[in-house]
C-alpha atoms as a PDB file:
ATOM      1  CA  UNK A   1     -41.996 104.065 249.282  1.00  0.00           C
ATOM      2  CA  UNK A   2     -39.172 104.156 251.610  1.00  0.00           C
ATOM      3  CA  UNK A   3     -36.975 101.897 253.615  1.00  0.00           C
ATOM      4  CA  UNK A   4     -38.654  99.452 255.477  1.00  0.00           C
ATOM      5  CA  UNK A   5     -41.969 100.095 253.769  1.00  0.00           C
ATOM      6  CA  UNK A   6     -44.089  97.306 252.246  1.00  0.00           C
ATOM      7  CA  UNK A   7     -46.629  97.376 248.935  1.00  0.00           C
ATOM      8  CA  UNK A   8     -49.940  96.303 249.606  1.00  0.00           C
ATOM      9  CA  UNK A   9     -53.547  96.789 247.795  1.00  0.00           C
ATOM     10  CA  UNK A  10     -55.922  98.913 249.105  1.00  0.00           C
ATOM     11  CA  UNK A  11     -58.885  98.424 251.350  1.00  0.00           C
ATOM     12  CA  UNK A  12     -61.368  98.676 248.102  1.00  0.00           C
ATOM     13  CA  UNK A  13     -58.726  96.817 246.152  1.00  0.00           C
ATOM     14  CA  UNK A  14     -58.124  98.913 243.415  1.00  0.00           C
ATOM     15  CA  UNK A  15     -54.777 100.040 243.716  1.00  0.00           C
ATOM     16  CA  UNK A  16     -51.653  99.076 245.240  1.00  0.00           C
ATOM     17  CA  UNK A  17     -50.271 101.830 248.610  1.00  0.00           C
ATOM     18  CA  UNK A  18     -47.135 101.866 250.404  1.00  0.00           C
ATOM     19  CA  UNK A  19     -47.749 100.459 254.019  1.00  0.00           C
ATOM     20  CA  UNK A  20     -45.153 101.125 257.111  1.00  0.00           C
ATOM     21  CA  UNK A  21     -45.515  98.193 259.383  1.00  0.00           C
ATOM     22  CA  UNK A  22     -46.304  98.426 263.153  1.00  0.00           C
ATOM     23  CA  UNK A  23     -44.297  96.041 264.338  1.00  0.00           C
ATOM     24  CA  UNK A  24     -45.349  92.561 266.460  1.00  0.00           C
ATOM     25  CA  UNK A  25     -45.368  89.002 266.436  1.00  0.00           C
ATOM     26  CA  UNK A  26     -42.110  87.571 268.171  1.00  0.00           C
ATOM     27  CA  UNK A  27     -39.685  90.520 268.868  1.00  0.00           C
ATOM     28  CA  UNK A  28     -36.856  87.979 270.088  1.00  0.00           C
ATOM     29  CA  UNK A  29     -36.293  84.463 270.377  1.00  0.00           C
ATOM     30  CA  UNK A  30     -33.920  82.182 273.014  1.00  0.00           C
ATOM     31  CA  UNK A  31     -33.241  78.671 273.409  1.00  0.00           C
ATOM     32  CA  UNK A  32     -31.019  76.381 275.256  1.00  0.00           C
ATOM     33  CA  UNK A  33     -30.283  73.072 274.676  1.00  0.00           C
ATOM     34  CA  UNK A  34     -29.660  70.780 277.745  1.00  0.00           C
ATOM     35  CA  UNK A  35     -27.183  68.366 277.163  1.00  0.00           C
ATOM     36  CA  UNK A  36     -25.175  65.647 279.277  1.00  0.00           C
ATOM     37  CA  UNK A  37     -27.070  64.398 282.723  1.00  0.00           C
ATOM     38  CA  UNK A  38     -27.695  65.464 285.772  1.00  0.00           C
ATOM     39  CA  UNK A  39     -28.542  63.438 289.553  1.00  0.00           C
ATOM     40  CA  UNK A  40     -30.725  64.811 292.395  1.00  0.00           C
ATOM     41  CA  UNK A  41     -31.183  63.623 296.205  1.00  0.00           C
ATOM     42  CA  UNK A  42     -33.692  62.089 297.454  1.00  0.00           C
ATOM     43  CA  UNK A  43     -35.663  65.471 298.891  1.00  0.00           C
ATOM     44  CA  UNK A  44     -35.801  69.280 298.048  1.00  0.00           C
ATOM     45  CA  UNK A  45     -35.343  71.078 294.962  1.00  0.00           C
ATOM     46  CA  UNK A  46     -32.053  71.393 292.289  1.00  0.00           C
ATOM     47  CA  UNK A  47     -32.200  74.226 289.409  1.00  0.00           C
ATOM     48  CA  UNK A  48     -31.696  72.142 286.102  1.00  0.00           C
ATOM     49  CA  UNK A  49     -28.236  72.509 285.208  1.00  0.00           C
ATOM     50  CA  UNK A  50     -27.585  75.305 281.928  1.00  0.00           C
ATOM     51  CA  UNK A  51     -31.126  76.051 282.127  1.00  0.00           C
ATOM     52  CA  UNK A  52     -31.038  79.300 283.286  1.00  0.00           C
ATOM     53  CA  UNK A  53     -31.618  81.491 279.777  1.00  0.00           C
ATOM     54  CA  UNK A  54     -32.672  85.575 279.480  1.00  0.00           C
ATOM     55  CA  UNK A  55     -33.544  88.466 277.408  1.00  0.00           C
ATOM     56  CA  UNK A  56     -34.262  91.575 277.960  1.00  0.00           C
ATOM     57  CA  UNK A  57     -38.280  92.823 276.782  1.00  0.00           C
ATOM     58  CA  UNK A  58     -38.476  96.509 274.797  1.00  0.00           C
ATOM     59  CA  UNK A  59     -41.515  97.082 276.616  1.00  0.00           C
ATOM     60  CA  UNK A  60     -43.073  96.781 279.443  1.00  0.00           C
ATOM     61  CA  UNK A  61     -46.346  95.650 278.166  1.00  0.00           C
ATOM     62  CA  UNK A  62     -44.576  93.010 276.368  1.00  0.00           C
ATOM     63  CA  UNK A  63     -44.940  89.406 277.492  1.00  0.00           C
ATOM     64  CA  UNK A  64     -42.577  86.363 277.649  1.00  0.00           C
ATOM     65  CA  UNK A  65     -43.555  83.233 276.336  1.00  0.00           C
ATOM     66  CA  UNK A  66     -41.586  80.146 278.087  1.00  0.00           C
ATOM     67  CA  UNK A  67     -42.046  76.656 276.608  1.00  0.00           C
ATOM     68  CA  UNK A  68     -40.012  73.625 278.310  1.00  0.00           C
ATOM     69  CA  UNK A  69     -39.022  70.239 277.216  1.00  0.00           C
ATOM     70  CA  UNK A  70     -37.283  68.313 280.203  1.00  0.00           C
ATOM     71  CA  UNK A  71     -36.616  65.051 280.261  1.00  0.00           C
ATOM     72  CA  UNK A  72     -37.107  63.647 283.981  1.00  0.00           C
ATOM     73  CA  UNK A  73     -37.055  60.118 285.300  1.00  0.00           C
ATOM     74  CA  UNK A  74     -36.975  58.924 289.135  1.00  0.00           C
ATOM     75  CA  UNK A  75     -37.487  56.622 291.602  1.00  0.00           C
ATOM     76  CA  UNK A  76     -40.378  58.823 293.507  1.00  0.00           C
ATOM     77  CA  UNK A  77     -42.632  61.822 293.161  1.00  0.00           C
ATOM     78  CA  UNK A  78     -41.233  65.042 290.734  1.00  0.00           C
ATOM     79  CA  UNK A  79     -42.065  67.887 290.331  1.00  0.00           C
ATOM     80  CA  UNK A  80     -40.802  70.670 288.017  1.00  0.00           C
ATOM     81  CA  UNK A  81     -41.270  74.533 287.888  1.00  0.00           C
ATOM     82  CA  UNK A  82     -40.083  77.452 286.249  1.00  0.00           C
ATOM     83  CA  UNK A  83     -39.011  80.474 288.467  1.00  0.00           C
ATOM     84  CA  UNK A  84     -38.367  84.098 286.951  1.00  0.00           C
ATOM     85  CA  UNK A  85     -35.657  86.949 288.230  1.00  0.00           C
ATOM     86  CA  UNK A  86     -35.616  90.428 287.454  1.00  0.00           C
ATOM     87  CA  UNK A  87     -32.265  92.634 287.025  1.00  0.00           C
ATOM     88  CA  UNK A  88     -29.693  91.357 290.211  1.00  0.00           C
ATOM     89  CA  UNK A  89     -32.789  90.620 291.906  1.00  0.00           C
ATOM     90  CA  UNK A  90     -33.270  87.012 293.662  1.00  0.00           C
ATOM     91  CA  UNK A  91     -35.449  83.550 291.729  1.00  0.00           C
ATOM     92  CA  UNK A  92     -38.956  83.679 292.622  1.00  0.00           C
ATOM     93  CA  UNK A  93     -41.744  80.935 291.851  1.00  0.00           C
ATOM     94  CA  UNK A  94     -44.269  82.424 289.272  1.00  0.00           C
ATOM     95  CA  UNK A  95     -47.775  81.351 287.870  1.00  0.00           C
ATOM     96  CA  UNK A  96     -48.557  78.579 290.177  1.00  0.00           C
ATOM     97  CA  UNK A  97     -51.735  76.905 291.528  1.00  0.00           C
ATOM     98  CA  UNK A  98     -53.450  77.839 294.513  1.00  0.00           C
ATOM     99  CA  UNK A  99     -51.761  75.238 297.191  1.00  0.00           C
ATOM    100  CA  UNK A 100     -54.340  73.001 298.931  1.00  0.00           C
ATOM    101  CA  UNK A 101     -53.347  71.640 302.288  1.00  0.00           C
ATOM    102  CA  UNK A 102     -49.185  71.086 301.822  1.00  0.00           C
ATOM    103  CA  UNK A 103     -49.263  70.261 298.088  1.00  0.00           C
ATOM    104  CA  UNK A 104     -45.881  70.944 296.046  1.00  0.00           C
ATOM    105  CA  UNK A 105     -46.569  73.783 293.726  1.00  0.00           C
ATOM    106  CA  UNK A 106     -44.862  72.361 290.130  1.00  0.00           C
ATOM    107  CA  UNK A 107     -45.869  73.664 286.843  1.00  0.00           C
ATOM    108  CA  UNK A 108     -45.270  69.432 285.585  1.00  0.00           C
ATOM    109  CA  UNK A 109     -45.096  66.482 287.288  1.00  0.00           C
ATOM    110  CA  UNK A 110     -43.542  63.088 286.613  1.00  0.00           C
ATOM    111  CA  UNK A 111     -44.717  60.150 288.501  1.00  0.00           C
ATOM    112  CA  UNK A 112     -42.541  57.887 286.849  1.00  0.00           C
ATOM    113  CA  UNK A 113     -41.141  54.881 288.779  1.00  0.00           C
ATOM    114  CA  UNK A 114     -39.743  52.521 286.488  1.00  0.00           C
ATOM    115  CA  UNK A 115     -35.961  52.410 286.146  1.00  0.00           C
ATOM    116  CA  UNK A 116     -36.393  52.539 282.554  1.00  0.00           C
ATOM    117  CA  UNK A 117     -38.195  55.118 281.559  1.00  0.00           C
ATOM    118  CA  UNK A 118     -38.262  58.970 281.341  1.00  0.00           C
ATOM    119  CA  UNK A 119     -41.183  61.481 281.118  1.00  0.00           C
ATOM    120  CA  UNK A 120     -41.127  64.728 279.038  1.00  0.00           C
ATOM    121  CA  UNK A 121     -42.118  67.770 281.082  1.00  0.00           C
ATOM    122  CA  UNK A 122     -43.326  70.524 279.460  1.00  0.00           C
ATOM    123  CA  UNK A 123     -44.283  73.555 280.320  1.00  0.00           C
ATOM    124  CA  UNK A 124     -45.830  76.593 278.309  1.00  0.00           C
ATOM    125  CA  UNK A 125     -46.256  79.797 280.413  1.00  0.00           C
ATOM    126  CA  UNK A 126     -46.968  83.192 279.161  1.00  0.00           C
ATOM    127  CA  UNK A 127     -45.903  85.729 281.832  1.00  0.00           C
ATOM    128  CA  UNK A 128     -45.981  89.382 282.057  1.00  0.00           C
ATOM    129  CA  UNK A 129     -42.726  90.641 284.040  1.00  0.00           C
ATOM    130  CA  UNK A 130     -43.705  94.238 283.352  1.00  0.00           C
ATOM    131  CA  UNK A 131     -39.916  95.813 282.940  1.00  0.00           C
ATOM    132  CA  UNK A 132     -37.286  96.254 280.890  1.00  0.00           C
ATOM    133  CA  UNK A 133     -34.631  95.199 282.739  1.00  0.00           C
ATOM    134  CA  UNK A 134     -33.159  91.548 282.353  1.00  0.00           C
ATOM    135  CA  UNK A 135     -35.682  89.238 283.038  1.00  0.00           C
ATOM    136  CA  UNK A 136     -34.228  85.282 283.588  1.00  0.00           C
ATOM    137  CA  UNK A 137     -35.854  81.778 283.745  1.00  0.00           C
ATOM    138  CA  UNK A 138     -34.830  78.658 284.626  1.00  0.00           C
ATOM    139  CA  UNK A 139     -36.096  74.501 285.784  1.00  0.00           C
ATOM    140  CA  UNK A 140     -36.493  73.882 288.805  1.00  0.00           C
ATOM    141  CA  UNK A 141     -36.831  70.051 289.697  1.00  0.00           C
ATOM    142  CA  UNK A 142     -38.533  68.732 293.257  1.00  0.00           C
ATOM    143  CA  UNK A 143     -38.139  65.277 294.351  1.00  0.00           C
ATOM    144  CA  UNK A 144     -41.402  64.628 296.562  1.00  0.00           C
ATOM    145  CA  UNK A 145     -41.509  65.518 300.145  1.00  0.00           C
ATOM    146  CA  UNK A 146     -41.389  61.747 301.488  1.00  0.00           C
ATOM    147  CA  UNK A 147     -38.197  61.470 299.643  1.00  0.00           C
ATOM    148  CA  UNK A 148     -37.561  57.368 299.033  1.00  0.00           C
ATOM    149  CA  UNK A 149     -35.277  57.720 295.990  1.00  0.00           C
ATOM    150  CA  UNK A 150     -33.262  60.287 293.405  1.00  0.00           C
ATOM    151  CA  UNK A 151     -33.931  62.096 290.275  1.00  0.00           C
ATOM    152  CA  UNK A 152     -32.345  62.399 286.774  1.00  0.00           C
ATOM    153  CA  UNK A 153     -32.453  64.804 283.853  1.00  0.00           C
ATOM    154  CA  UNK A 154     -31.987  63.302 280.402  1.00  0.00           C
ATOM    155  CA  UNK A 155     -31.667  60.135 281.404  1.00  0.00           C
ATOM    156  CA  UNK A 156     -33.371  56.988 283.228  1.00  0.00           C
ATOM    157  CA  UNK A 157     -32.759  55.949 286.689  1.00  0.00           C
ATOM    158  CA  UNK A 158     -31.258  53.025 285.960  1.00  0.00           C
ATOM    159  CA  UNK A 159     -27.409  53.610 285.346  1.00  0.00           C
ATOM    160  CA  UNK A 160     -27.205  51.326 282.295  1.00  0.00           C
ATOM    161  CA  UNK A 161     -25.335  52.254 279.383  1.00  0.00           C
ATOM    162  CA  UNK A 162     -26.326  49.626 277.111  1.00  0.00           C
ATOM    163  CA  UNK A 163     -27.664  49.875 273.238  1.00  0.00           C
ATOM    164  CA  UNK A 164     -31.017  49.315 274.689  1.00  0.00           C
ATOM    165  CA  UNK A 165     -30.573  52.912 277.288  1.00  0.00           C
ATOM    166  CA  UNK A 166     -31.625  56.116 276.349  1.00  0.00           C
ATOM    167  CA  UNK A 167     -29.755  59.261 276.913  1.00  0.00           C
ATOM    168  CA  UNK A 168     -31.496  62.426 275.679  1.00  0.00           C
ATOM    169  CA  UNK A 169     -31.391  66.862 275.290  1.00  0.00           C
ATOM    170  CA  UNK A 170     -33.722  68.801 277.155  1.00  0.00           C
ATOM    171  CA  UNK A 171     -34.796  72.237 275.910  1.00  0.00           C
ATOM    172  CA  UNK A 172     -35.889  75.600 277.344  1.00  0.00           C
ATOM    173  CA  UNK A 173     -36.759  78.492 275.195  1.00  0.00           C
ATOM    174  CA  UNK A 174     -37.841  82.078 275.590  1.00  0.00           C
ATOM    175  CA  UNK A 175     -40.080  84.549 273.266  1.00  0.00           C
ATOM    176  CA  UNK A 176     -40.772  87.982 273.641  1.00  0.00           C
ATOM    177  CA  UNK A 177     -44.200  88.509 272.868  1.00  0.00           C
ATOM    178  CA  UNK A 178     -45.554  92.299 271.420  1.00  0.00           C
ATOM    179  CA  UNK A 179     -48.353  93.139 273.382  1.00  0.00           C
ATOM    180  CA  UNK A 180     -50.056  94.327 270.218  1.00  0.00           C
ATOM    181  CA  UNK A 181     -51.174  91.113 269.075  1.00  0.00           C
ATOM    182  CA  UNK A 182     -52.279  89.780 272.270  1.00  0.00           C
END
């Protein structure tokens, strides 16, 4: 065999053949960790602070696998999405619902209204950006359109800082998917 090369049996099983793998599975793999805490108005949108995270595909039939653990609490409606750019190009929303009427377009969404609590938001999306240029992702968090009240990443509403208050990470993470085993 050569470099690279791996020893396998066979199709009938009766003797062992030198194999030269095609590649696939996860090509690349990034994640962020989203520490300390971050406040919101009371209307509109805020990207999620150090979520913003990239890589750059070897193909363009490869896809990107985004997964998303955010930790969101608030004192109205939220919303969260994830929004992709290409290159120096500008954010743009991707792989949301068909709106109905004036509906907020979130991947997640936290209706959480105690002062106490948090909700995890998670998101798994599986885009295909088609290039091999930079691609980015990153949170985006929307406090409901009637406003009445802020919004918080990683940590409760309430500003307490007591044994009995949680503070917590967020996470955001990025695969690069080989289209051969999709």
């Amino acid at each position: 065999g050569t470099a690279s090369q791996e020893l396998r049996m066979n199709s009938g099983a009766t003797a062992p053949e030198w194999h030269t793998p095609s590649g696939g599975g996860i090509l690349q793999l990034k994640h962020n960790h989203i520490t300390g805490t971050q406040s919101f108005g009371t209307t509109g949108g805020a990207d999620i602070t150090n979520s913003e995270i990239s890589l750059t595909p070897s193909s363009t039939s490869n896809k990107i696998m985004i997964m998303t653990s955010m930790q969101l609490s608030g004192d109205n409606d939220l919303s969260m999405k994830i929004a992709r750019k290409i290159g120096s190009g500008s954010y743009a929303d991707i792989l949301l619902n068909s709106q109905r009427g004036s509906e907020t377009l979130a991947h997640t969404s936290n209706t959480i209204r105690s002062a106490y609590e948090m909700s995890p938001n998670n998101v798994q999306l599986l885009d295909a950006p088609n290039t091999t240029s930079q691609v980015y992702y990153k949170a985006i968090v929307i406090n409901g359109p009637e406003g009445g009240g802020g919004g918080y990443v990683n940590r409760p509403s309430s500003s307490s800082t007591s044994a009995n208050q949680e503070t917590v990470v967020s996470t955001i993470t990025i695969m690069e998917i080989a289209s051969n085993i999709l």
